[in-house]
Protein backbone atom coordinates (compact mmCIF):
# COMPACT_ATOMS: atom_id res chain seq x y z
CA UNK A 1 108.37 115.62 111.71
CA UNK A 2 105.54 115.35 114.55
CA UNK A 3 102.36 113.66 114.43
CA UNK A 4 100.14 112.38 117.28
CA UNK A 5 101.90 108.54 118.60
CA UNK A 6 105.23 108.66 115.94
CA UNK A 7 104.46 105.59 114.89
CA UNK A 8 102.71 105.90 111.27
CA UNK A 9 102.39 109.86 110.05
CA UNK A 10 105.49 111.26 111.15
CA UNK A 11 107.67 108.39 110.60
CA UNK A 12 107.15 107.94 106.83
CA UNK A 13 107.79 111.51 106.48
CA UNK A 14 111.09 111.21 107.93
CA UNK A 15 111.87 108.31 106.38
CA UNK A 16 110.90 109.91 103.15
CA UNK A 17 112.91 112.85 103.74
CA UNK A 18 115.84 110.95 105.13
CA UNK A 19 116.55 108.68 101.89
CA UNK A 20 116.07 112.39 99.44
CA UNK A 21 118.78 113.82 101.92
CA UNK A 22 120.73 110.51 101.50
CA UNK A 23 120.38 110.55 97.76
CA UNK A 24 121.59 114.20 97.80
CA UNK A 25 124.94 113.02 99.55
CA UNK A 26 123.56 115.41 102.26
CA UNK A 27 122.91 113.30 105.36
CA UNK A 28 126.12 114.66 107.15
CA UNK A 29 124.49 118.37 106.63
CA UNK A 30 120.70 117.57 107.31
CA UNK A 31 119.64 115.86 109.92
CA UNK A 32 115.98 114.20 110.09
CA UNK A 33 114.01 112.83 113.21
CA UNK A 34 110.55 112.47 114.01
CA UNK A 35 108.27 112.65 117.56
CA UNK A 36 104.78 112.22 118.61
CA UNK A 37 102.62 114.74 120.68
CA UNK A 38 101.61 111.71 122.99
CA UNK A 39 103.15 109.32 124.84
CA UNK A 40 101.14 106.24 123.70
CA UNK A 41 104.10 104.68 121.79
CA UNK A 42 107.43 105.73 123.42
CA UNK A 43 109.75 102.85 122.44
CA UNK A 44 107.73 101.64 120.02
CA UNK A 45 108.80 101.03 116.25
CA UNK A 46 106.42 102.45 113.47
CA UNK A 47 103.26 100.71 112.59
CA UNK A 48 104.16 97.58 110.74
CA UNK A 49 101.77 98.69 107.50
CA UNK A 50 104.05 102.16 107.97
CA UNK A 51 107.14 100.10 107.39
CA UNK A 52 105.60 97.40 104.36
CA UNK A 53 104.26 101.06 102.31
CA UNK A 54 107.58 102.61 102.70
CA UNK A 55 109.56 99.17 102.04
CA UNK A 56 107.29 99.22 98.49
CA UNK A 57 108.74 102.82 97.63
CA UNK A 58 112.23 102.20 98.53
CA UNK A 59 112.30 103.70 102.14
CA UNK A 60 113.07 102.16 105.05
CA UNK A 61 111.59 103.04 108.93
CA UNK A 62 112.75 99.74 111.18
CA UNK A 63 115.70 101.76 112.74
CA UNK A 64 112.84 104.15 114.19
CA UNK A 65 111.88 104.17 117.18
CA UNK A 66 108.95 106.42 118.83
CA UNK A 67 109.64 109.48 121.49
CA UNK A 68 107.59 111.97 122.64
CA UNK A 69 108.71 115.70 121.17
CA UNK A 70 110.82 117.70 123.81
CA UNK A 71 111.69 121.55 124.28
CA UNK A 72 115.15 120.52 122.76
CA UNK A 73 113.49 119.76 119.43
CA UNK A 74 113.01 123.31 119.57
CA UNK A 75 116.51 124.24 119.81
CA UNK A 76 118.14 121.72 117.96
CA UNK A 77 116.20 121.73 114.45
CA UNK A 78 115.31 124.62 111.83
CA UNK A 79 112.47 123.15 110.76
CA UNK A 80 109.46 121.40 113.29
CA UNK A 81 106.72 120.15 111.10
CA UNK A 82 103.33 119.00 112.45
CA UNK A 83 100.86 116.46 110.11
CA UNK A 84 98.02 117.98 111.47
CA UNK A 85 96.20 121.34 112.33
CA UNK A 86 96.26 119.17 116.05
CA UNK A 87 99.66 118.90 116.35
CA UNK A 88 100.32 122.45 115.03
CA UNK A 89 98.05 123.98 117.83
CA UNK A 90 99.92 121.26 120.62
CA UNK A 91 103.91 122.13 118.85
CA UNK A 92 103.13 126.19 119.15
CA UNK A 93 101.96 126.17 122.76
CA UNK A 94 105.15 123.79 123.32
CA UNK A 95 107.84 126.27 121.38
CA UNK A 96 109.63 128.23 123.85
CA UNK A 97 109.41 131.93 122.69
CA UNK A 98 111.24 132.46 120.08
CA UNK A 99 111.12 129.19 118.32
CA UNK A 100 107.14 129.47 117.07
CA UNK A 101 108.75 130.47 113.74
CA UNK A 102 109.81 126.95 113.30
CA UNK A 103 106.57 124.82 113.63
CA UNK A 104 104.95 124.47 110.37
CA UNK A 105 102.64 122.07 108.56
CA UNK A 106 104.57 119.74 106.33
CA UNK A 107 102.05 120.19 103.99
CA UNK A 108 102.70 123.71 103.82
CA UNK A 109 105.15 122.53 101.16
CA UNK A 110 102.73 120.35 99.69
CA UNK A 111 101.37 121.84 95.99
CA UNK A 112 97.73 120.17 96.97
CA UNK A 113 94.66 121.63 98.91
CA UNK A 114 95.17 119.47 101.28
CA UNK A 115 96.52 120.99 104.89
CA UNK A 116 96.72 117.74 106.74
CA UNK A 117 98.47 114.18 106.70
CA UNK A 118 94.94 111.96 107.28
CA UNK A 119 95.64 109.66 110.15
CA UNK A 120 95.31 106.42 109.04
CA UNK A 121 94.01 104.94 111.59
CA UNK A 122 90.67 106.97 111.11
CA UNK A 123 89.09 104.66 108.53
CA UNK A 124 91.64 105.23 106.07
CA UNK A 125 92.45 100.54 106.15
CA UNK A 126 95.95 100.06 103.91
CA UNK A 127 95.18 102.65 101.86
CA UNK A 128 95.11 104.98 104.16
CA UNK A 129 98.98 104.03 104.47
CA UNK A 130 99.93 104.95 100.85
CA UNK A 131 97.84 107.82 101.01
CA UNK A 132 100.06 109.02 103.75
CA UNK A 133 103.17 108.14 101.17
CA UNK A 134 101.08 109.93 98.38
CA UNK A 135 101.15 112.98 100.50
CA UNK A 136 104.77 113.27 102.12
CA UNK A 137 106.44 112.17 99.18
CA UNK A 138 105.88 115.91 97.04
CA UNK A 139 106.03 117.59 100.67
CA UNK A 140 109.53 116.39 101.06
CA UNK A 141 110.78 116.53 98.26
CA UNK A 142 109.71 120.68 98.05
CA UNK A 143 111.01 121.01 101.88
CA UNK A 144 114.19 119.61 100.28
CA UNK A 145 114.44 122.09 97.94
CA UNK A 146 113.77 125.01 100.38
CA UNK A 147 116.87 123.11 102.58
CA UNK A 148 118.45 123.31 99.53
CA UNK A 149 118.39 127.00 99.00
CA UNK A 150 119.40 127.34 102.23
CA UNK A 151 122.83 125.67 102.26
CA UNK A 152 126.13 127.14 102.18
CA UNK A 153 127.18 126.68 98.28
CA UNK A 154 129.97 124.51 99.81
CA UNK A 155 127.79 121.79 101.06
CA UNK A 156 125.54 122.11 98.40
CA UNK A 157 128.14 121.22 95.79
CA UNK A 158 130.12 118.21 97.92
């Protein structure tokens, strides 16, 4: 998951994600993480209205703590899903060449008409923070179906 500073967008998502995987009895087989485009908040933990929408849902973010994506990110995961159109255009000039395949909206998964994640901190106040939730919450939960499909039949039925 990769938004702009990892601190809000990307965050939730993975914390969203994360606690379906966890649910599933999955989390050995599916790993989650999260990065940010920038290095504004390296070392920072998510934004503090990030962490009191998820707490409201039932997910938690505290453990998080914000890096910057790297060309490993590329290598190590299936999946590398941007919240933006921005952070689309910055993760496909970052894949090395045959990893493009990879980077993907998050809300390509979505079922709305919506294509990005709104940043909350463009005039979106609180409720820019659950609309964030609002969003990721059907994204992730259809990306967990894809990973779903996906799965050997063995891990699938542990």
């Amino acid at each position: 998951m990769v938004c702009l500073g990892n601190i809000c967008r990307s965050p939730t998502a993975h914390g969203v994600l994360e606690k379906l995987i966890q649910d599933k009895g999955l989390s050995e087989a599916i790993e989650v993480d999260s990065a940010g485009t920038s290095t504004y908040h390296i070392g920072d933990h998510p934004d503090p209205r990030s962490i009191a929408a998820a707490q409201r849902r039932g997910y938690s973010l505290e453990k998080q703590v914000a890096r910057q994506v790297n060309p490993n990110d590329f290598q190590e995961f299936d999946y590398v899903l941007a919240m933006d159109a921005d952070n689309l255009q910055h993760l496909v000039s970052a894949a090395p060449g045959g990893s493009k395949a990879k980077v993907q909206l998050l809300l390509d998964y979505a079922s709305g008409e919506t294509e990005s994640v709104p940043d909350p901190y463009l005039g979106g106040g609180l409720q820019g923070f659950e609309t964030v939730l609002d969003l990721v919450e059907g994204a992730c939960q259809r990306l967990l179906e894809q990973l779903l499909q996906e799965l050997p039949t063995a891990v699938r039925e542990q």
